[in-house]
C-alpha atoms as a PDB file:
ATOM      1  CA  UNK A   1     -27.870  -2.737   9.676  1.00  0.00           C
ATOM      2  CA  UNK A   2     -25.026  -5.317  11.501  1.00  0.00           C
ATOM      3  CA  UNK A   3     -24.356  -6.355   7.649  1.00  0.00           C
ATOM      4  CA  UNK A   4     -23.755  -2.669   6.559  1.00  0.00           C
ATOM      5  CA  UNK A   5     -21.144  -1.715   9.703  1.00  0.00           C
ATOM      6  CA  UNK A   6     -19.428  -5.109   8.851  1.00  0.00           C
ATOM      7  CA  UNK A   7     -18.766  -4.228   5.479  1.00  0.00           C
ATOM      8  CA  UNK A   8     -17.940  -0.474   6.527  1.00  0.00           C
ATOM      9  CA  UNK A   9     -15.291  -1.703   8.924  1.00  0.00           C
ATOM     10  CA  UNK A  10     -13.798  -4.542   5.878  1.00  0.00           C
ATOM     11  CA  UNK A  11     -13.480  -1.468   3.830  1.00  0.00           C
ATOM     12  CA  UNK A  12     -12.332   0.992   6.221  1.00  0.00           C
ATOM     13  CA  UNK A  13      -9.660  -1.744   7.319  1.00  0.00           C
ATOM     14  CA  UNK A  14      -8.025  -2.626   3.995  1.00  0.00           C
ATOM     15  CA  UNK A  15      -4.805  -1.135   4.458  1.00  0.00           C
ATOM     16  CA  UNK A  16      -4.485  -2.454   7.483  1.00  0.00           C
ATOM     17  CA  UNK A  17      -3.464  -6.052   7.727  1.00  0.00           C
ATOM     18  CA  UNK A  18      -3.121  -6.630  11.469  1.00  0.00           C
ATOM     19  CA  UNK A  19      -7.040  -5.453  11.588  1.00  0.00           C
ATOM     20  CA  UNK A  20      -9.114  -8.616  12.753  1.00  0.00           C
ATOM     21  CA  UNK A  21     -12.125  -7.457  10.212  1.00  0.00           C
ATOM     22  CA  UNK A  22     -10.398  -8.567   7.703  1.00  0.00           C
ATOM     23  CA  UNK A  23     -10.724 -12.360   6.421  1.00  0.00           C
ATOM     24  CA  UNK A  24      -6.851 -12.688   5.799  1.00  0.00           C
ATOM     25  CA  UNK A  25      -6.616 -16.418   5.809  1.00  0.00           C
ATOM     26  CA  UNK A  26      -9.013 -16.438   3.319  1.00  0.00           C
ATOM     27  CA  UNK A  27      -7.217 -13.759   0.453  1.00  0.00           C
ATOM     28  CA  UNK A  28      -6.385 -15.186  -2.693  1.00  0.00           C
ATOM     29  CA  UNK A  29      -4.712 -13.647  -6.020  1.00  0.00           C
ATOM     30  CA  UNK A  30      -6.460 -14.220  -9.536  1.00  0.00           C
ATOM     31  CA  UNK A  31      -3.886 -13.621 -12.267  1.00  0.00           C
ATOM     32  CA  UNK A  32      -5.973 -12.841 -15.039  1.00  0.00           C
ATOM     33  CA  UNK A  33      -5.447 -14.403 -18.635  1.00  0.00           C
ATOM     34  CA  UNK A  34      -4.625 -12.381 -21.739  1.00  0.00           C
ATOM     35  CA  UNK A  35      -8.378 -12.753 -22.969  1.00  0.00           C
ATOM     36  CA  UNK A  36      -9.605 -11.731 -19.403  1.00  0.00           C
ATOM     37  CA  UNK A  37      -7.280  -8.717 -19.391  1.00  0.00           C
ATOM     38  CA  UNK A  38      -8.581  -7.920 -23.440  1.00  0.00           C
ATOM     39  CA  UNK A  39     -12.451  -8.026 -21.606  1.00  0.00           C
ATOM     40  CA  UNK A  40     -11.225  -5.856 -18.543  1.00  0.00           C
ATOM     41  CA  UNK A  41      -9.608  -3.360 -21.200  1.00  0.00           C
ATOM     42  CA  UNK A  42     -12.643  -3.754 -23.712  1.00  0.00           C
ATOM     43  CA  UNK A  43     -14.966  -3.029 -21.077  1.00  0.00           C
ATOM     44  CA  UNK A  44     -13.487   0.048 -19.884  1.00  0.00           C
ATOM     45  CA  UNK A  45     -12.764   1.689 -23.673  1.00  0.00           C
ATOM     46  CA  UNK A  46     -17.036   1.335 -23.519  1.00  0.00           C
ATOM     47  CA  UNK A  47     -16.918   4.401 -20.952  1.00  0.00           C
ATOM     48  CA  UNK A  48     -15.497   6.728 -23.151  1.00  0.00           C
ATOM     49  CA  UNK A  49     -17.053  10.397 -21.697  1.00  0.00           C
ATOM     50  CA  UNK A  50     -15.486   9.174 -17.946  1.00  0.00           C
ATOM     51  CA  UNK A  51     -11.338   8.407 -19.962  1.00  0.00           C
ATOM     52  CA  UNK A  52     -11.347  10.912 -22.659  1.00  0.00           C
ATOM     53  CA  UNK A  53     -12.338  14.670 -22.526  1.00  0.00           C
ATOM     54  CA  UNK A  54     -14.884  15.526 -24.354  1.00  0.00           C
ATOM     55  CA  UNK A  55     -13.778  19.219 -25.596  1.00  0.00           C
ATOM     56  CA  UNK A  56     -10.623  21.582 -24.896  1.00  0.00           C
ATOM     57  CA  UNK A  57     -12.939  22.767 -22.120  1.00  0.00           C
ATOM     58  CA  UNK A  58     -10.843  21.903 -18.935  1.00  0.00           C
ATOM     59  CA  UNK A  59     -14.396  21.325 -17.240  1.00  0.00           C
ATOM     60  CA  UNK A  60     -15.135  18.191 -20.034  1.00  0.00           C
ATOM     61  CA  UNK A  61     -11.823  16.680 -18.402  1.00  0.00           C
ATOM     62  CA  UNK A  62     -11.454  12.628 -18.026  1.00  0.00           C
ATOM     63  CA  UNK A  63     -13.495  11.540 -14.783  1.00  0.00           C
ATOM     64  CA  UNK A  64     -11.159   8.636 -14.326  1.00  0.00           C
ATOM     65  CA  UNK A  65      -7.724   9.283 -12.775  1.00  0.00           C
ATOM     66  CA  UNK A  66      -4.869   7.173 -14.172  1.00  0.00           C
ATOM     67  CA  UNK A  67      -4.896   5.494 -11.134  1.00  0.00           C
ATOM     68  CA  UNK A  68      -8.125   4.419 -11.243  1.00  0.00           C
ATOM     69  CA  UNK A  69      -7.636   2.984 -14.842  1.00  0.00           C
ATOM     70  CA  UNK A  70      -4.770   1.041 -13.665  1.00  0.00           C
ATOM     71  CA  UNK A  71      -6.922  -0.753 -11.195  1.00  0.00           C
ATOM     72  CA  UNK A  72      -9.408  -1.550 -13.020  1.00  0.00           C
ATOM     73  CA  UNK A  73      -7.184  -2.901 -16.214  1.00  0.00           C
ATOM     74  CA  UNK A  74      -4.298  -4.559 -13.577  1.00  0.00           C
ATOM     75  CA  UNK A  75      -3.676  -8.197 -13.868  1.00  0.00           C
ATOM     76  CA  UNK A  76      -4.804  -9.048 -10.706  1.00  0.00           C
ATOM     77  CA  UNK A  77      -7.333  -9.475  -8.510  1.00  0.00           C
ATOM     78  CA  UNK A  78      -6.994  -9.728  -4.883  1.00  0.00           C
ATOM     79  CA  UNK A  79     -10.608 -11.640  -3.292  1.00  0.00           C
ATOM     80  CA  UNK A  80     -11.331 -12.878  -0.174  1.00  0.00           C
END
């Protein structure tokens, strides 16, 4: 139960850097090679009813925001 508030207040407290939950000494920044970018890319194209529609049907629209995609396909990663 103490692990699950921990991890609550981590994630609650990411945009807030002056928060004390947060391991901030420990962040690092993986820049991800060209083949790990083609695997990040690869593996999202596999999801294909949650990024395309699946009809005209504005009710079959993409899951996925563009936002979202751009996360998941950025260059980075940001770990702790």
């Amino acid at each position: 139960m103490a692990e699950l508030a921990r991890r609550r207040t981590v994630s609650a407290a990411r945009h807030r850097p002056s928060d004390h939950a947060v391991p901030w000494t420990r962040v690092r920044v993986h820049t991800a090679s060209a083949a790990e970018i083609e695997r990040k890319n690869r593996a999202v194209a596999e999801f294909r009813s949650q990024i395309h529609p699946l009809s005209q049907d504005p009710r079959d629209a993409p899951i996925l925001p563009p936002w979202v995609l751009a996360r998941l396909t950025r260059a980075t990663e940001t770990v702790f």
